[in-house]
PDB file of N, CA and C in Angstrom:
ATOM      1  N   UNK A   1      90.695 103.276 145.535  1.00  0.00           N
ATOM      2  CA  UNK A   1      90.941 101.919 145.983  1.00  0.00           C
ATOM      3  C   UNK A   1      91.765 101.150 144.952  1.00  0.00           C
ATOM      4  N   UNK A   2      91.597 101.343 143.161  1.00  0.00           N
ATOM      5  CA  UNK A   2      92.260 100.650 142.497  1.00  0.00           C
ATOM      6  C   UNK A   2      93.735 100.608 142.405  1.00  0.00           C
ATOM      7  N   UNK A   3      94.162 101.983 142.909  1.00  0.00           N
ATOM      8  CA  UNK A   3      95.464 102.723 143.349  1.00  0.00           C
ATOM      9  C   UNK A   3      95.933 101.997 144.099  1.00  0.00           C
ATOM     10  N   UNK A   4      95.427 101.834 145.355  1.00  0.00           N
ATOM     11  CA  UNK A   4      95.727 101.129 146.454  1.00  0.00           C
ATOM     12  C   UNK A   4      96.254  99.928 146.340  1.00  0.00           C
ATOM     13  N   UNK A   5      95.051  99.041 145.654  1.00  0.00           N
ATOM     14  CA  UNK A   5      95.459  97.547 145.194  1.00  0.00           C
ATOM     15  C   UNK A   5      96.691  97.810 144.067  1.00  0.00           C
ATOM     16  N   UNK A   6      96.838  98.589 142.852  1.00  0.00           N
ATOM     17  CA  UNK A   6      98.018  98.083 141.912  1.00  0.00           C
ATOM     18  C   UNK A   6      99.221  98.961 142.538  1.00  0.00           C
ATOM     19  N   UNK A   7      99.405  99.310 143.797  1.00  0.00           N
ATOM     20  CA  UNK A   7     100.512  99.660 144.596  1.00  0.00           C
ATOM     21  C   UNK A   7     101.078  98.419 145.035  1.00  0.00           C
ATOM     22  N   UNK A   8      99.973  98.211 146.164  1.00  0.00           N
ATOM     23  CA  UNK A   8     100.303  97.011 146.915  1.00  0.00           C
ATOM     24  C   UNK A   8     101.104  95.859 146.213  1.00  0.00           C
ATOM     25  N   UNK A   9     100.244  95.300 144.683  1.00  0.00           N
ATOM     26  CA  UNK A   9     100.302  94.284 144.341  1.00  0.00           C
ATOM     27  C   UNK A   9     102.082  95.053 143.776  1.00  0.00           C
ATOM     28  N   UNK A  10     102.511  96.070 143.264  1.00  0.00           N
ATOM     29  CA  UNK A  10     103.356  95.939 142.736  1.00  0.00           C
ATOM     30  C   UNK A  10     104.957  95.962 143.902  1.00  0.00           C
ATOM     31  N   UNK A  11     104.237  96.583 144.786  1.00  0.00           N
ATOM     32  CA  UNK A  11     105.292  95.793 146.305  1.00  0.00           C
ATOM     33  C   UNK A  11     105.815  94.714 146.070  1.00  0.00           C
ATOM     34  N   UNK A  12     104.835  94.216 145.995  1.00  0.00           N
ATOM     35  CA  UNK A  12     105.280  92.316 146.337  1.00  0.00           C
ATOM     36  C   UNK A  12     105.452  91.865 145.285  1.00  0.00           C
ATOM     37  N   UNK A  13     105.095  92.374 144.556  1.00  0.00           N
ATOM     38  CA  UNK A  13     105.888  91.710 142.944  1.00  0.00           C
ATOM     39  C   UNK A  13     107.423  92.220 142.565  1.00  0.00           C
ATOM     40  N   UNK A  14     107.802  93.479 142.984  1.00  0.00           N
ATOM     41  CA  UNK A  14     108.927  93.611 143.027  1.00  0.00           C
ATOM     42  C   UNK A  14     109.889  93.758 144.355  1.00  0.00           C
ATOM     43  N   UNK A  15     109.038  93.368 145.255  1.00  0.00           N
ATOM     44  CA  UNK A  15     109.453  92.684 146.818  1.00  0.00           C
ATOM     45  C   UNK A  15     110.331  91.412 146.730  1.00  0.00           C
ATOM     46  N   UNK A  16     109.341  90.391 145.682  1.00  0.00           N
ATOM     47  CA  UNK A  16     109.682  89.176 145.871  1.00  0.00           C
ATOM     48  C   UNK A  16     110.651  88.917 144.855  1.00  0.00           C
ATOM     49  N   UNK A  17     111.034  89.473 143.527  1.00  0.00           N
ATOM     50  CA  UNK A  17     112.449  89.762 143.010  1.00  0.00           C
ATOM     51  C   UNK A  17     113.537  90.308 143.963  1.00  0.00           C
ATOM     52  N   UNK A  18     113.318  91.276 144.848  1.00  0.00           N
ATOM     53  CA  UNK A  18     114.199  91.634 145.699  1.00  0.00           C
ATOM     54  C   UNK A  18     114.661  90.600 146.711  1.00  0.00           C
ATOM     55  N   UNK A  19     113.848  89.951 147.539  1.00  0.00           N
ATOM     56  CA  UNK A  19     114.043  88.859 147.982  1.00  0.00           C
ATOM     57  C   UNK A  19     114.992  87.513 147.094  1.00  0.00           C
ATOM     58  N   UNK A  20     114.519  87.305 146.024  1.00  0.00           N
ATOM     59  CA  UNK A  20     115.457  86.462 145.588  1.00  0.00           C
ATOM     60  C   UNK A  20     116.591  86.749 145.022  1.00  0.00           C
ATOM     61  N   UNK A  21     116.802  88.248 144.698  1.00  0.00           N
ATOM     62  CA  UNK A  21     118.402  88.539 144.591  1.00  0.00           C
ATOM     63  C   UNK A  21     118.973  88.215 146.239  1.00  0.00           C
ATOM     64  N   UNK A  22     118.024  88.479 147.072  1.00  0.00           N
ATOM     65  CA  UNK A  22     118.876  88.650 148.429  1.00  0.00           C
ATOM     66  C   UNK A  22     119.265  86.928 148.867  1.00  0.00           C
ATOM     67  N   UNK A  23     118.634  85.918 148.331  1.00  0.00           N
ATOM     68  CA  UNK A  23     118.924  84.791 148.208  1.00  0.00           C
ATOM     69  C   UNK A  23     120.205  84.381 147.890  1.00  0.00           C
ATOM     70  N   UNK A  24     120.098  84.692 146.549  1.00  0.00           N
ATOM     71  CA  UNK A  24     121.184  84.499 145.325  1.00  0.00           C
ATOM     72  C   UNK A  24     122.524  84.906 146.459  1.00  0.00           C
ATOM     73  N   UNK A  25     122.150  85.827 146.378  1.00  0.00           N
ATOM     74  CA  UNK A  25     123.701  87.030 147.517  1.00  0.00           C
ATOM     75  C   UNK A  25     123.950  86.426 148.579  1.00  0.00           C
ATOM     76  N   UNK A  26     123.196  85.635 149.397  1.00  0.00           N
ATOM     77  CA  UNK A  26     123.196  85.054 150.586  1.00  0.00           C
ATOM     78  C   UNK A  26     123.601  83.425 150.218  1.00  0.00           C
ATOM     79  N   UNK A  27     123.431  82.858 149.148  1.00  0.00           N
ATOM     80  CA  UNK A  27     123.799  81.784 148.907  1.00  0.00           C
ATOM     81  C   UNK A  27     125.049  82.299 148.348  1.00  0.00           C
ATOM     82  N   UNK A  28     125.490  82.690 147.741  1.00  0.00           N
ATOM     83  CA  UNK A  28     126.689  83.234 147.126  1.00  0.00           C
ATOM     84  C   UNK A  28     128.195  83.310 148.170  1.00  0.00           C
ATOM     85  N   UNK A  29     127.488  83.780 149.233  1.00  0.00           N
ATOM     86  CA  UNK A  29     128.109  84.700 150.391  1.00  0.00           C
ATOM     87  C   UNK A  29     128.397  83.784 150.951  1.00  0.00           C
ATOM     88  N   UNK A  30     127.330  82.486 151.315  1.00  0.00           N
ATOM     89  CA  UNK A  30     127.345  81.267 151.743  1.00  0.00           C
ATOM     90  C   UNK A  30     128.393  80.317 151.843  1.00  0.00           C
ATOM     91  N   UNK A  31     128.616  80.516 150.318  1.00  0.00           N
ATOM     92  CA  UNK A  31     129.989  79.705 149.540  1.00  0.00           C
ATOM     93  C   UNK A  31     130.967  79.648 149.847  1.00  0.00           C
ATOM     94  N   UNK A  32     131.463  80.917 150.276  1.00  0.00           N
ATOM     95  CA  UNK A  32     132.438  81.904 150.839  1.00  0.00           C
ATOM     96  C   UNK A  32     132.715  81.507 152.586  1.00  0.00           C
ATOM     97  N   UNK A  33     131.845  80.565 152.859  1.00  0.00           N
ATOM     98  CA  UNK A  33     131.678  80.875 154.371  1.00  0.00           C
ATOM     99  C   UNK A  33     131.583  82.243 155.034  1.00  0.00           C
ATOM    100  N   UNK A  34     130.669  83.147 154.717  1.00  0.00           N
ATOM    101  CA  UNK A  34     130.134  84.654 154.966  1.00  0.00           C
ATOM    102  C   UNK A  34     128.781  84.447 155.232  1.00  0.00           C
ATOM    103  N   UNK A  35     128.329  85.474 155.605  1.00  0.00           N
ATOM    104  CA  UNK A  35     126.681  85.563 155.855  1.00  0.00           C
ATOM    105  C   UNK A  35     126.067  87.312 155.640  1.00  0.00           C
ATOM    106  N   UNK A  36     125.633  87.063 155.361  1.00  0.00           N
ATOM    107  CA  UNK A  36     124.911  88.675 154.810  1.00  0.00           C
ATOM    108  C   UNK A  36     124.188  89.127 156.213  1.00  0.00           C
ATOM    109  N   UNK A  37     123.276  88.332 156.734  1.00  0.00           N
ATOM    110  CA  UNK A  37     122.050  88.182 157.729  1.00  0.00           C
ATOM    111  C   UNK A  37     122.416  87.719 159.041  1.00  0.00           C
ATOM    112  N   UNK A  38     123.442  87.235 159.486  1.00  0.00           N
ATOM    113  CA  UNK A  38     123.465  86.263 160.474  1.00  0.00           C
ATOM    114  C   UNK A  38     123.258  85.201 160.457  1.00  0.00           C
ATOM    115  N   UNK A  39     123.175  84.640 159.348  1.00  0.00           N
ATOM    116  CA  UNK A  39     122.829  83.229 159.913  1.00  0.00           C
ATOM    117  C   UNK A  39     120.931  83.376 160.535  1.00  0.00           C
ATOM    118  N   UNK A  40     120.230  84.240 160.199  1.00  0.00           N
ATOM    119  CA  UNK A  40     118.393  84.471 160.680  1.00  0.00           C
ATOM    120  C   UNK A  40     117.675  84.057 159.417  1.00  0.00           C
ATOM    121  N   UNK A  41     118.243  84.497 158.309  1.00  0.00           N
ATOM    122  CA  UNK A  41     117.546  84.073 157.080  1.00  0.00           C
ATOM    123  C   UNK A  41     118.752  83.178 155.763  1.00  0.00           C
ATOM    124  N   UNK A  42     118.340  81.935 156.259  1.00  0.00           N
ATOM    125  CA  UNK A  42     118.741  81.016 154.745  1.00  0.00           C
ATOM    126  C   UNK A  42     118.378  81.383 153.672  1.00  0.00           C
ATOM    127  N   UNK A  43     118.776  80.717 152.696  1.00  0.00           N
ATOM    128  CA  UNK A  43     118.490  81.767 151.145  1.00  0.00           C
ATOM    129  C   UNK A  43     117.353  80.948 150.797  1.00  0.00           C
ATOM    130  N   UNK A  44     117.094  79.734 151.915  1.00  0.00           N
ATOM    131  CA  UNK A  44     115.468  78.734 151.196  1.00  0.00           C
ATOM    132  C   UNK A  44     114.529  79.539 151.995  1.00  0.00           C
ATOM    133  N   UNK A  45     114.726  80.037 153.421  1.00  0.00           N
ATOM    134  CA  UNK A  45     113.947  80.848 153.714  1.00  0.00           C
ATOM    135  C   UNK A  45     113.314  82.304 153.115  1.00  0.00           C
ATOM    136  N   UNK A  46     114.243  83.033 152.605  1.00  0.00           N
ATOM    137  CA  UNK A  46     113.911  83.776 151.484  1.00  0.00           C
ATOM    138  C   UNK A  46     113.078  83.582 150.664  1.00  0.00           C
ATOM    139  N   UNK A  47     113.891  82.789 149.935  1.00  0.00           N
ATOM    140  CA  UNK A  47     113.277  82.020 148.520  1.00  0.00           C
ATOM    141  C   UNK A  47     111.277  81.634 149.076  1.00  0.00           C
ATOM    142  N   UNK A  48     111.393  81.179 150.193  1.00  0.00           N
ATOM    143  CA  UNK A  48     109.640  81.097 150.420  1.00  0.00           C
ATOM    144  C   UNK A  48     108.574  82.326 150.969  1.00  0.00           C
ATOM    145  N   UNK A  49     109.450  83.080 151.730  1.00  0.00           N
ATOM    146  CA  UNK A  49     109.178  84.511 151.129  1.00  0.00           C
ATOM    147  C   UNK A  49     108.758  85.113 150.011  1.00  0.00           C
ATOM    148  N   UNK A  50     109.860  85.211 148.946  1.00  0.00           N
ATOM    149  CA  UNK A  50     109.604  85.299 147.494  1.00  0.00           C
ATOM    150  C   UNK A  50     108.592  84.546 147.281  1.00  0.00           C
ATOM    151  N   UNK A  51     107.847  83.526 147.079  1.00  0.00           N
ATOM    152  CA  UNK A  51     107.038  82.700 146.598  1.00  0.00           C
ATOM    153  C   UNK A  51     105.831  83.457 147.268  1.00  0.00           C
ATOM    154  N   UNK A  52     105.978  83.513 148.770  1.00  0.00           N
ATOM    155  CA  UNK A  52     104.906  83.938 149.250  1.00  0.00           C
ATOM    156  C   UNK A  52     104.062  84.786 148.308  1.00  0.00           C
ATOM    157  N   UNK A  53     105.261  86.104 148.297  1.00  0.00           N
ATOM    158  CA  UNK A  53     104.820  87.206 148.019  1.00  0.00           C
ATOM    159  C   UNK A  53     104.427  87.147 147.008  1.00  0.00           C
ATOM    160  N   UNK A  54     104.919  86.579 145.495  1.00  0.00           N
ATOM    161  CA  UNK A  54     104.533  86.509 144.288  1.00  0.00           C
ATOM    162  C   UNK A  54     103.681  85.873 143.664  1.00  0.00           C
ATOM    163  N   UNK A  55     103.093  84.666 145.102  1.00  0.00           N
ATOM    164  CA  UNK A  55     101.485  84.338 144.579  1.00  0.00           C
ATOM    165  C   UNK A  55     100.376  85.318 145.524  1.00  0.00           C
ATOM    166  N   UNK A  56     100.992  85.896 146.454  1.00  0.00           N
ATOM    167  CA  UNK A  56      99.789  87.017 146.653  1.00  0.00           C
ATOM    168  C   UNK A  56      99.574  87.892 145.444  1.00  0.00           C
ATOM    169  N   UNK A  57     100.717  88.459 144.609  1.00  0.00           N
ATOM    170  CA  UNK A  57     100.660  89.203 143.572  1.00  0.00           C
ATOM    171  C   UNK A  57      99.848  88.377 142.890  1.00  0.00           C
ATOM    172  N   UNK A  58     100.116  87.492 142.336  1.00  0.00           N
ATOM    173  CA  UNK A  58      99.293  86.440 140.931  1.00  0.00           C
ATOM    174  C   UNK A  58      97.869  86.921 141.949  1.00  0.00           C
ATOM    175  N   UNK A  59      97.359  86.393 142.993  1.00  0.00           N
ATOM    176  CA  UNK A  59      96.033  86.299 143.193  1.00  0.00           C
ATOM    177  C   UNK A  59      95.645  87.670 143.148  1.00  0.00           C
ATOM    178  N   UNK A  60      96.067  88.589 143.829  1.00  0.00           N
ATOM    179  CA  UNK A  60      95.720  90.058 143.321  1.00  0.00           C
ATOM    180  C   UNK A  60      95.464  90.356 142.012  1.00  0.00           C
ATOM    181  N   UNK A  61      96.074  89.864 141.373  1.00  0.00           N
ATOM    182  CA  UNK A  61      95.559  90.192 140.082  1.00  0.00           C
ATOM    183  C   UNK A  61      94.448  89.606 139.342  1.00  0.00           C
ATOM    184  N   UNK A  62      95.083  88.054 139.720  1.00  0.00           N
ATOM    185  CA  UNK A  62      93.522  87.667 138.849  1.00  0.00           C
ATOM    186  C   UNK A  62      92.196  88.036 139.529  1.00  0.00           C
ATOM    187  N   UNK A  63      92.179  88.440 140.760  1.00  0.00           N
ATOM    188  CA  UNK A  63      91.185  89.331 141.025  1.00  0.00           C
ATOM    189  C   UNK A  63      90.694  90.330 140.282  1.00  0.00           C
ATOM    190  N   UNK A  64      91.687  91.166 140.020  1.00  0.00           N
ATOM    191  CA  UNK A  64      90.934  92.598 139.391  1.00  0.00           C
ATOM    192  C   UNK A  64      90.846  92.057 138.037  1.00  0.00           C
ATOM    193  N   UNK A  65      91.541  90.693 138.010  1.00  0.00           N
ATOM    194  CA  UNK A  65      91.093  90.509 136.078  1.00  0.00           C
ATOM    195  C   UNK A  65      89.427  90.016 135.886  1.00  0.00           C
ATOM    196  N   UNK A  66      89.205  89.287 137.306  1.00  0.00           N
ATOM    197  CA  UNK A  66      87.625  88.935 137.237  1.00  0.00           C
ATOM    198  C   UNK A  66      86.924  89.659 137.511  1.00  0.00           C
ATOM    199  N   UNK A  67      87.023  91.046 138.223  1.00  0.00           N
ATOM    200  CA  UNK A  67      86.595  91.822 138.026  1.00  0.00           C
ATOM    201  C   UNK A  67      85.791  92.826 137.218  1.00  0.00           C
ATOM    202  N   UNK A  68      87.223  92.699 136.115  1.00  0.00           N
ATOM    203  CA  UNK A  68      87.472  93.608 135.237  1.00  0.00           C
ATOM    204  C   UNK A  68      86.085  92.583 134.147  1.00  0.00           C
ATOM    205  N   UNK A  69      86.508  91.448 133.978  1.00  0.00           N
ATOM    206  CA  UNK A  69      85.759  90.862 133.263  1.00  0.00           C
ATOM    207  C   UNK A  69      84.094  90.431 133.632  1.00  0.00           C
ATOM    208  N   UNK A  70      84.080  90.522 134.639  1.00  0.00           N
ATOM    209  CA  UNK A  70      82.469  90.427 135.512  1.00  0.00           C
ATOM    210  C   UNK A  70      81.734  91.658 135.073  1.00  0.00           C
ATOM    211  N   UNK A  71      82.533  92.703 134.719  1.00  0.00           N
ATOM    212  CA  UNK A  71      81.931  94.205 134.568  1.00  0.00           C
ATOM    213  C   UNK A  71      81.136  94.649 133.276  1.00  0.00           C
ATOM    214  N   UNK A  72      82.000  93.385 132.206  1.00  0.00           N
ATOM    215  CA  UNK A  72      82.000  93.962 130.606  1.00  0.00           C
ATOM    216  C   UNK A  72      80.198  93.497 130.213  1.00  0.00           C
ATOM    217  N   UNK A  73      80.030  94.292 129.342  1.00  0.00           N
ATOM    218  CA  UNK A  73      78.953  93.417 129.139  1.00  0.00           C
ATOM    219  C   UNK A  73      79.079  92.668 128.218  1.00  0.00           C
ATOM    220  N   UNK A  74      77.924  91.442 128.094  1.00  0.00           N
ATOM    221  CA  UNK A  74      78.106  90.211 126.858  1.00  0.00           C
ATOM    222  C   UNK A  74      78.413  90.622 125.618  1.00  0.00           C
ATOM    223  N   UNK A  75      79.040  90.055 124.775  1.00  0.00           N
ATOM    224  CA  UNK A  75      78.903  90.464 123.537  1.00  0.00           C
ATOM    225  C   UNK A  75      78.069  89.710 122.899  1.00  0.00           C
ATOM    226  N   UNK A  76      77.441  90.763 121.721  1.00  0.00           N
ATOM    227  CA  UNK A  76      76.055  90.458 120.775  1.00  0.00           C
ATOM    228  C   UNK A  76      76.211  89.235 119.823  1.00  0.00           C
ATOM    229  N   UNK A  77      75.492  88.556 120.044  1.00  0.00           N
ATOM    230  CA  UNK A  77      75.315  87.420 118.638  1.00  0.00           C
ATOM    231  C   UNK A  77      75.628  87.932 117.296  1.00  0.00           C
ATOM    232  N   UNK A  78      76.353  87.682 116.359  1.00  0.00           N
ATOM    233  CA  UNK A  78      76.305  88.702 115.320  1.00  0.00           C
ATOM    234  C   UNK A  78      75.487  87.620 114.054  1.00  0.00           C
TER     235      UNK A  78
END
């Protein structure tokens, strides 16, 4: 299962970099009066895509970080 989750999470973490190059390129292209997409995806539409995806990543993680930290045991008074 931990497999599973640091797959997933790394999808969308390097999903949502992909997405905002495809922004960048689409605003770029934009400039130009061109379109990469048709005219279906704006580069702000993207761009919230990207966001999407890269706070599902953040929350995926700090999941397995509370996890990770729910697991440890206390440390001793010294």
């Amino acid at each position: 299962m931990k497999a599973i989750e640091m797959f997933i999470r790394r999808i969308f973490f390097y999903g949502a970099f992909v997405l905002v190059a495809f922004a960048a390129f689409e605003k770029s292209a934009n400039l130009f009066r061109y379109t990469l997409f048709g005219g279906s995806f704006t580069p702000t539409k993207l761009l919230e895509f990207a966001a999407i995806g890269l706070l599902f990543s953040i929350a995926m993680q700090l999941h397995q970080i509370r996890i990770l930290l729910s697991s440890k045991p206390p440390d001793s008074p010294k």
